[in-house]
N, C-alpha and C. Protein backbone atom coordinates (compact mmCIF):
# COMPACT_ATOMS: atom_id res chain seq x y z
N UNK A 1 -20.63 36.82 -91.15
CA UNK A 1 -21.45 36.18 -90.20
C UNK A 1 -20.87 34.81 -89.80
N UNK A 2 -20.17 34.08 -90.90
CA UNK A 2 -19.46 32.99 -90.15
C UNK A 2 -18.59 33.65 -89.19
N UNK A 3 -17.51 34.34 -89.37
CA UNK A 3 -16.85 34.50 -88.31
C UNK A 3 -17.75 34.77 -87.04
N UNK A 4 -18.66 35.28 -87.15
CA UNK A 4 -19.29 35.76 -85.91
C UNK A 4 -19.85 34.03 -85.05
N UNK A 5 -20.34 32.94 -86.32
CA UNK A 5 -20.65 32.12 -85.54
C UNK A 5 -19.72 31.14 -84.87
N UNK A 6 -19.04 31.36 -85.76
CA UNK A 6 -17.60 30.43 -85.43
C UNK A 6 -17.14 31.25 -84.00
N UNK A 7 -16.98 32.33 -84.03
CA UNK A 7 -16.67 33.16 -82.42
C UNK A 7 -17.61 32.56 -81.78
N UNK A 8 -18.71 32.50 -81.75
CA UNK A 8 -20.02 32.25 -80.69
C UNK A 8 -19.56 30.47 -80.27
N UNK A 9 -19.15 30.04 -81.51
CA UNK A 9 -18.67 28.39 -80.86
C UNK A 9 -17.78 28.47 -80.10
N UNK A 10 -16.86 29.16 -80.62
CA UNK A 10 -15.04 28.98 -79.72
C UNK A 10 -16.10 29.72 -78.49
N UNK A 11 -16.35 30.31 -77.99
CA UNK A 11 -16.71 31.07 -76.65
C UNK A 11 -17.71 29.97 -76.55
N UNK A 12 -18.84 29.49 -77.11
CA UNK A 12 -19.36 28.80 -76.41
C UNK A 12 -18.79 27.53 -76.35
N UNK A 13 -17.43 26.88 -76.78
CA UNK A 13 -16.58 25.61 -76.62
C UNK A 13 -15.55 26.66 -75.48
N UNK A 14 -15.26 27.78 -75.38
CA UNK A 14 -14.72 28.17 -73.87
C UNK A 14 -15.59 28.00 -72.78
N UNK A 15 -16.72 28.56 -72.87
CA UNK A 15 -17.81 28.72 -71.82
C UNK A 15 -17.96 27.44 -70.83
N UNK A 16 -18.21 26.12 -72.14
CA UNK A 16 -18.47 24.66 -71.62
C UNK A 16 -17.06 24.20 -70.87
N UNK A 17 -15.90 24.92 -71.48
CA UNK A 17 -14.97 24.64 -70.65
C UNK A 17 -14.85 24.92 -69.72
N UNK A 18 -14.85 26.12 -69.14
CA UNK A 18 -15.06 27.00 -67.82
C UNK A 18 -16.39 26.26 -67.19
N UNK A 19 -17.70 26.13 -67.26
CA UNK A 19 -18.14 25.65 -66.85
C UNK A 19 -18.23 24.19 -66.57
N UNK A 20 -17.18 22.85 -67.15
CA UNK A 20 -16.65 21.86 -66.74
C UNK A 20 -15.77 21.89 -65.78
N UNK A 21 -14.45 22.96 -66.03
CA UNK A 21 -13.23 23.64 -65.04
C UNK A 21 -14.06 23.78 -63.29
N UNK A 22 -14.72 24.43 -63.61
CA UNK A 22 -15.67 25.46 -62.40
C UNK A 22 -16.79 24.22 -61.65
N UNK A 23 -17.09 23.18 -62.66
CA UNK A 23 -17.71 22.36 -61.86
C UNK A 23 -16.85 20.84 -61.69
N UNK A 24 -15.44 20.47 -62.14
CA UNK A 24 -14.51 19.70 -61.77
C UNK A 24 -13.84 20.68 -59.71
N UNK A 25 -13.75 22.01 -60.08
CA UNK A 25 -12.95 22.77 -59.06
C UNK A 25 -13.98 22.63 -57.97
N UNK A 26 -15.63 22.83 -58.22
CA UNK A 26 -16.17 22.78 -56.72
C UNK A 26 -16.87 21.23 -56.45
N UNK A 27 -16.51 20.41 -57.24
CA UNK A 27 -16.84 18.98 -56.72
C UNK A 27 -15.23 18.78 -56.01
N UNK A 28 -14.32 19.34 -56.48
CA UNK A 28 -13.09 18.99 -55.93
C UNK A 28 -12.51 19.72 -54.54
N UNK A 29 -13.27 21.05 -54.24
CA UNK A 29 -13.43 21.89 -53.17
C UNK A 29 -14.44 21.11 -52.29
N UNK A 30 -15.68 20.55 -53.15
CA UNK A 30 -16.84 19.91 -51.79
C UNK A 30 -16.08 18.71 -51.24
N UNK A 31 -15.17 17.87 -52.23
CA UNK A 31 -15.05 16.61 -51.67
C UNK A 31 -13.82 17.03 -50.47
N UNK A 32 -13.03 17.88 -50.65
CA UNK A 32 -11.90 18.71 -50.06
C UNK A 32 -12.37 19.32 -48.67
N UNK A 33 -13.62 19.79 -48.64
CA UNK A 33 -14.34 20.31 -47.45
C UNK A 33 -15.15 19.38 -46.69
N UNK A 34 -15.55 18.21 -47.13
CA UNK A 34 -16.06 16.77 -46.83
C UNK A 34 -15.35 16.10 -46.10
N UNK A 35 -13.52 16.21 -47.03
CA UNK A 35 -12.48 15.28 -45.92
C UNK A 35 -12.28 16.37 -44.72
N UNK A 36 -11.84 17.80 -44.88
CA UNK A 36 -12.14 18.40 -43.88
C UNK A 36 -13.04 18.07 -42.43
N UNK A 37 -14.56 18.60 -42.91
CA UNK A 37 -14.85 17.39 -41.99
C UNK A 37 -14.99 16.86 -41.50
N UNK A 38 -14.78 15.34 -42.23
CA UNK A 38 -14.20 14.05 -41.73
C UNK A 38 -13.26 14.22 -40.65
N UNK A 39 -12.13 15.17 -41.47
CA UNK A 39 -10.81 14.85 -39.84
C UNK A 39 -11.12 15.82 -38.84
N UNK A 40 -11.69 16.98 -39.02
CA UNK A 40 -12.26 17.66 -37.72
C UNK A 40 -12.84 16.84 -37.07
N UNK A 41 -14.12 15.53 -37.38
CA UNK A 41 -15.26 14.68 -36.95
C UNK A 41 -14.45 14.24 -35.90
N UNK A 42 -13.04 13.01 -36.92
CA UNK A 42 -12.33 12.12 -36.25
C UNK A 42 -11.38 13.00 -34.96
N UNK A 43 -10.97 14.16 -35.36
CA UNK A 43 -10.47 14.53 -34.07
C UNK A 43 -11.35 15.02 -32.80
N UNK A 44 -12.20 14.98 -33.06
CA UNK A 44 -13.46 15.73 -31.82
C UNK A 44 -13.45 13.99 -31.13
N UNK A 45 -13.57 13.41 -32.22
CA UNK A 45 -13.80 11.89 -31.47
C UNK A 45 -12.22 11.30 -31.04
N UNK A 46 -11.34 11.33 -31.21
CA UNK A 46 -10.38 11.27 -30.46
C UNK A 46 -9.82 12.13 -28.98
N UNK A 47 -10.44 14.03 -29.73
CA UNK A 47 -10.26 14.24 -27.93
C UNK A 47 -11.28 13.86 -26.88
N UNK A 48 -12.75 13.22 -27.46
CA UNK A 48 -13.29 12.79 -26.46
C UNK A 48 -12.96 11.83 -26.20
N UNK A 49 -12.47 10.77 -26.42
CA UNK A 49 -11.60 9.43 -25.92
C UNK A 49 -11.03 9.52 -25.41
N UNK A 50 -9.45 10.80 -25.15
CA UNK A 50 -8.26 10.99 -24.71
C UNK A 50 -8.78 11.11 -23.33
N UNK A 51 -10.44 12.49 -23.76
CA UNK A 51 -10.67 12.76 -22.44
C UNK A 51 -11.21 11.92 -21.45
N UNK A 52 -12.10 10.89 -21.80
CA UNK A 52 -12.52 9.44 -21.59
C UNK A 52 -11.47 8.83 -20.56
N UNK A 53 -10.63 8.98 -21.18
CA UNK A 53 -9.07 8.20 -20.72
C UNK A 53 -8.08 8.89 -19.49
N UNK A 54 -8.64 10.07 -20.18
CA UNK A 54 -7.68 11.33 -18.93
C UNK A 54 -8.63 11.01 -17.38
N UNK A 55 -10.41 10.93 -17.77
CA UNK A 55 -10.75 10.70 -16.54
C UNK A 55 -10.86 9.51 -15.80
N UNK A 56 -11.08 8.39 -16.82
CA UNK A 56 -10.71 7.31 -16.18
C UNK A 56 -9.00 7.10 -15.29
N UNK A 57 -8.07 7.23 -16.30
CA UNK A 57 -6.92 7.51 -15.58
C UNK A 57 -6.87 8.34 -14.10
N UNK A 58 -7.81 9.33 -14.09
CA UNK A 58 -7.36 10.16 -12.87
C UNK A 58 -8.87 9.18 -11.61
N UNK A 59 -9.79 8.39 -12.11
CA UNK A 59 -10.03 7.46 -11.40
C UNK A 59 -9.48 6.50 -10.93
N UNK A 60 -8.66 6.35 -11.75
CA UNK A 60 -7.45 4.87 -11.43
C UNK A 60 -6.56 5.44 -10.89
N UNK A 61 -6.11 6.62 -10.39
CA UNK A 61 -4.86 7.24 -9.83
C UNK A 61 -5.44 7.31 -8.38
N UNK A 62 -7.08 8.09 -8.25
CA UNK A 62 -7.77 8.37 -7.07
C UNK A 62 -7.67 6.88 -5.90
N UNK A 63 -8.01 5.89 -6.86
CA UNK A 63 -8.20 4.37 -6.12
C UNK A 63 -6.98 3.63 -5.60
N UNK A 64 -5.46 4.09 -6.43
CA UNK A 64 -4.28 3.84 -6.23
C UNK A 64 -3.81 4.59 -4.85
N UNK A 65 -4.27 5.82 -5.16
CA UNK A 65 -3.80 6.16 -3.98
C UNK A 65 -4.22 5.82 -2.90
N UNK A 66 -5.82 5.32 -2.69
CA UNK A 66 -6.48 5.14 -1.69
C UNK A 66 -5.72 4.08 -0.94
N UNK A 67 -5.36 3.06 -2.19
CA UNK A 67 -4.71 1.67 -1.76
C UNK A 67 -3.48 1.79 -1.42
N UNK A 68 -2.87 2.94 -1.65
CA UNK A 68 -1.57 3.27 -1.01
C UNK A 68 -1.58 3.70 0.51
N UNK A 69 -2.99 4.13 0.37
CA UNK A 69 -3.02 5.05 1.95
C UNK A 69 -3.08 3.98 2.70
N UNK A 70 -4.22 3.32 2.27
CA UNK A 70 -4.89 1.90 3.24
C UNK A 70 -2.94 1.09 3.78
N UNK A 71 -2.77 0.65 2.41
CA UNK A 71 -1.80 0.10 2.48
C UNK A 71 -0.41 0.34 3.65
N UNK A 72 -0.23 1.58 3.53
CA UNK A 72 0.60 2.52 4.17
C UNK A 72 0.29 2.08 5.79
N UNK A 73 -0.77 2.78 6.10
CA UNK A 73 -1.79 2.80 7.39
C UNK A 73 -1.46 0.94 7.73
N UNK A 74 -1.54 0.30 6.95
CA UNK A 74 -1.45 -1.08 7.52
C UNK A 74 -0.06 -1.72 7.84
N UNK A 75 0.76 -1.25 7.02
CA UNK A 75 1.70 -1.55 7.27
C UNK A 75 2.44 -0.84 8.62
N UNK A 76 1.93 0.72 8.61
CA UNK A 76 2.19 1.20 10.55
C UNK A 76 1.49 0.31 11.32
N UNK A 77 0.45 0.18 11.27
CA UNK A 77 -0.31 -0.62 11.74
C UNK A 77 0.22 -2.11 12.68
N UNK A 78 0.90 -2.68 11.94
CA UNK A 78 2.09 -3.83 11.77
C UNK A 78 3.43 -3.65 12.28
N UNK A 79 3.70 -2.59 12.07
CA UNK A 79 4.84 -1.56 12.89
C UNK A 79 4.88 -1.49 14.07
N UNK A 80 3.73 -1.13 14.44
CA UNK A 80 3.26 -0.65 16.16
C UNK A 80 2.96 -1.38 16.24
N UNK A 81 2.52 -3.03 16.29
CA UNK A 81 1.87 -4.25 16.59
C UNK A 81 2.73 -4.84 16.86
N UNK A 82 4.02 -4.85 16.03
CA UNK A 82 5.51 -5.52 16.48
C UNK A 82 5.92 -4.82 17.70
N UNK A 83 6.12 -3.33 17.44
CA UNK A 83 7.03 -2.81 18.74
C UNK A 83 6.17 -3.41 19.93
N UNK A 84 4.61 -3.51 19.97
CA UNK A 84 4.80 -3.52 21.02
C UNK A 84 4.75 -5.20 21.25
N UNK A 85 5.01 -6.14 20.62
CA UNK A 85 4.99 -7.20 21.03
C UNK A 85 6.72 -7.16 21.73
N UNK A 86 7.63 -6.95 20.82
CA UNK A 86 8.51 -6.56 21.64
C UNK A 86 8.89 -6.20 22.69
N UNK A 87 7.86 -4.94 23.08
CA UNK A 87 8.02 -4.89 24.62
C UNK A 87 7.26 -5.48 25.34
N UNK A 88 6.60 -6.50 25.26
CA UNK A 88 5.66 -7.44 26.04
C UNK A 88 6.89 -8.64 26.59
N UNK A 89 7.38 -8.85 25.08
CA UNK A 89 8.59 -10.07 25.09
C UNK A 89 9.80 -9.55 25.80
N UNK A 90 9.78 -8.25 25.96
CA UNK A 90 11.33 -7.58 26.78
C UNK A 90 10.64 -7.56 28.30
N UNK A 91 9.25 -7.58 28.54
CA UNK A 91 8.75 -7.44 29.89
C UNK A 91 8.76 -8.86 30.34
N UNK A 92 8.32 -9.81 29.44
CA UNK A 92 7.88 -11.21 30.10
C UNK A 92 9.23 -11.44 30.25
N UNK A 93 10.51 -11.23 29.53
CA UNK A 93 11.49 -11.92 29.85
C UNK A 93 12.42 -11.31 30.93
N UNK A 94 11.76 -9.91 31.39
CA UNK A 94 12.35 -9.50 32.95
C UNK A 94 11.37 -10.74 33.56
N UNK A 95 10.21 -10.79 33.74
CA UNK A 95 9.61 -11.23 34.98
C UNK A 95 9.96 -12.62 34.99
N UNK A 96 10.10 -13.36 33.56
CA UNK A 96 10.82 -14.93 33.82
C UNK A 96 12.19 -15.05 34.46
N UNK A 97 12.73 -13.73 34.29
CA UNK A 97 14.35 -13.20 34.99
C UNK A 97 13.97 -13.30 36.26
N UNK A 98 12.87 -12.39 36.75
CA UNK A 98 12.78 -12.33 38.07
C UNK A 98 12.06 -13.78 38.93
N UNK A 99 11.19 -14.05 38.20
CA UNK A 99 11.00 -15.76 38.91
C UNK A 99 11.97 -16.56 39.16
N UNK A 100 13.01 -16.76 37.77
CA UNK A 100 13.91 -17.58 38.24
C UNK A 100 15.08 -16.89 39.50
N UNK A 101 15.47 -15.88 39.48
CA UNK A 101 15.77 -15.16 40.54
C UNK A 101 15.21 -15.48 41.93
N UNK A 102 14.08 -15.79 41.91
CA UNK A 102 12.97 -15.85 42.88
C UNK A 102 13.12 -17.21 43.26
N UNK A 103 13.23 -18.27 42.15
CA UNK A 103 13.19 -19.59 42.49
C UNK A 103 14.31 -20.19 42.98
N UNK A 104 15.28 -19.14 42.64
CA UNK A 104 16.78 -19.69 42.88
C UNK A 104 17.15 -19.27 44.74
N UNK A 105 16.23 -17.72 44.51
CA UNK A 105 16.50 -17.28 46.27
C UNK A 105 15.88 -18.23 46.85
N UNK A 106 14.76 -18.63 46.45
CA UNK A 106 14.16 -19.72 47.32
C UNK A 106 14.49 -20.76 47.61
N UNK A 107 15.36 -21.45 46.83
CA UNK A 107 15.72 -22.63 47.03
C UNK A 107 17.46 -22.74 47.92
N UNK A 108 17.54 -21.38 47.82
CA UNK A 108 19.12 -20.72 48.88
C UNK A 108 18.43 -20.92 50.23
N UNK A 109 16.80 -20.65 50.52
CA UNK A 109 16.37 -19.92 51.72
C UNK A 109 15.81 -21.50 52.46
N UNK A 110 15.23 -22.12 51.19
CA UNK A 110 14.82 -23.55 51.33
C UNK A 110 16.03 -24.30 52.35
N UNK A 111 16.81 -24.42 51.39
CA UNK A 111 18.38 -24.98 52.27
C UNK A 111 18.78 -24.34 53.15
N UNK A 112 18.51 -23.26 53.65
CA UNK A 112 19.16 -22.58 54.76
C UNK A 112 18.30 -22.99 56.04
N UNK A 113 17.25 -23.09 55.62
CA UNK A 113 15.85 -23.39 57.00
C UNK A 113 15.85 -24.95 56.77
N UNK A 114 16.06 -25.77 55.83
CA UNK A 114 17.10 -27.14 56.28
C UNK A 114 17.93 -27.31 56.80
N UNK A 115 19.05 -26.62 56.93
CA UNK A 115 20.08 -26.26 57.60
C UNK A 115 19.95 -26.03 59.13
N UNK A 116 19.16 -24.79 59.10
CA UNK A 116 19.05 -24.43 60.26
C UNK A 116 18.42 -25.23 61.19
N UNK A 117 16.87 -26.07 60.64
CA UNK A 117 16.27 -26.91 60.97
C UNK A 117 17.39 -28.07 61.80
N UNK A 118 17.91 -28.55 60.75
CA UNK A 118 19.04 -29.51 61.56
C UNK A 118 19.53 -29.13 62.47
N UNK A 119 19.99 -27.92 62.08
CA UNK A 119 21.31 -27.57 63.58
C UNK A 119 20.15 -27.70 64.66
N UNK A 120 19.04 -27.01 64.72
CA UNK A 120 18.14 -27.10 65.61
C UNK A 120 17.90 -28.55 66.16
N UNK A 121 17.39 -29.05 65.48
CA UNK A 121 17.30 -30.58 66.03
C UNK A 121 18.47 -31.31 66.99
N UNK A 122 19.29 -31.08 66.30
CA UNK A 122 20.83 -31.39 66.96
C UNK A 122 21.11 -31.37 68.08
N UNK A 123 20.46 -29.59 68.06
CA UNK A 123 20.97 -28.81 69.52
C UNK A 123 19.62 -29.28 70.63
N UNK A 124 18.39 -29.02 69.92
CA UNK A 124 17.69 -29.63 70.91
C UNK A 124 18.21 -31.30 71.32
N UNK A 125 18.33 -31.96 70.67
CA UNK A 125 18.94 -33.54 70.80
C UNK A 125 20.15 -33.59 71.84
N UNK A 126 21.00 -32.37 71.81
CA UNK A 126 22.36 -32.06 72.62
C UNK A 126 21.47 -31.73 74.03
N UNK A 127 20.58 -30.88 73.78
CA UNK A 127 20.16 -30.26 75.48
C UNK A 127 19.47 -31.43 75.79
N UNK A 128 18.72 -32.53 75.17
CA UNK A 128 18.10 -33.08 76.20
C UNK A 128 18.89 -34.35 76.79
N UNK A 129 20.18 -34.37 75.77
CA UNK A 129 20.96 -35.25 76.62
C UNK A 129 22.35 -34.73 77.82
N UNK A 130 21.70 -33.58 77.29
CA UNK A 130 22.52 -32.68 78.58
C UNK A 130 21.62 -32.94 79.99
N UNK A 131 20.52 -32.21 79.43
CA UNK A 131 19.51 -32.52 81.05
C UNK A 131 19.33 -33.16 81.56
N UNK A 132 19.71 -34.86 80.48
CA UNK A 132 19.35 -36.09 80.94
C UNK A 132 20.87 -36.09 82.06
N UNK A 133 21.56 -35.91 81.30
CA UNK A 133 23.09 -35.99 81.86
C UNK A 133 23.36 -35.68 83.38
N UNK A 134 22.09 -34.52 83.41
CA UNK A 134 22.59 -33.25 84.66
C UNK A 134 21.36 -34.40 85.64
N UNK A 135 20.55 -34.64 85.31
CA UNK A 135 19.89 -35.21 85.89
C UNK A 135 20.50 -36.70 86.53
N UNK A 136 21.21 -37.46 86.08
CA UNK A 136 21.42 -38.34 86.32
C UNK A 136 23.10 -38.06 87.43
N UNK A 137 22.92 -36.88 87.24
CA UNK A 137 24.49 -36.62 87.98
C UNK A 137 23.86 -35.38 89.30
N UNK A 138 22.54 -35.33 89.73
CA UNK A 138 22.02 -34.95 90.61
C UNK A 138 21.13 -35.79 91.30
């Protein structure tokens, strides 16, 4: 009967072992499935951030572009505002071409009807001392 109790210890000094083993293994499995988890938790909360970020980013891309368009548009804008000042400045500077053209014929036409004016005077001045002439010799 000792042996029998002495067996009943060793099995029940195995038993307590196995049941220390068995409850070291599932505190060490819970804390193991705990960090689990934890990093599943932390990654759900990182792809909602990324995604946070992905849509803000594609808000900040939407507004960039807008300001590219605007931007773009203004700068044609500025484009065609030059050309055509250009051709305002290529037109005004025919018609200042053509005034002075104008001012210069005029002042050819000015002197010519001075000119002519004189000779006129002259000639009338010649006939009436002609008539006087003819007169005094009739």
């Amino acid at each position: 009967m000792r042996e029998f109790v002495t067996g009943m210890r060793e099995n029940n000094n195995v038993l307590h072992q196995i049941s220390d083993y068995n409850d070291r293994m599932r505190r060490r499995c819970q804390h193991e499935l705990q960090a689990g988890k934890s990093e599943i938790d932390s990654q759900k909360n990182n792809i909602f951030i990324l995604e946070q970020n992905r849509h803000l980013y594609s808000v900040k891309y939407d507004v960039l572009e807008e300001q590219f368009t605007l931007l773009f548009n203004s700068i044609e804008s500025i484009s065609n505002a030059k050309n055509l000042e250009d051709k305002f400045d290529q037109e005004l500077l025919l018609v200042r071409k053509n005034c002075e053209h104008q001012s210069k014929e005029n002042m050819v036409l000015s002197n010519y009807v001075r000119e002519t004016t004189a000779d006129r005077d002259q000639y009338r001045k010649s006939t009436l001392q002609l008539l006087e002439s003819k007169k005094k010799l009739e």
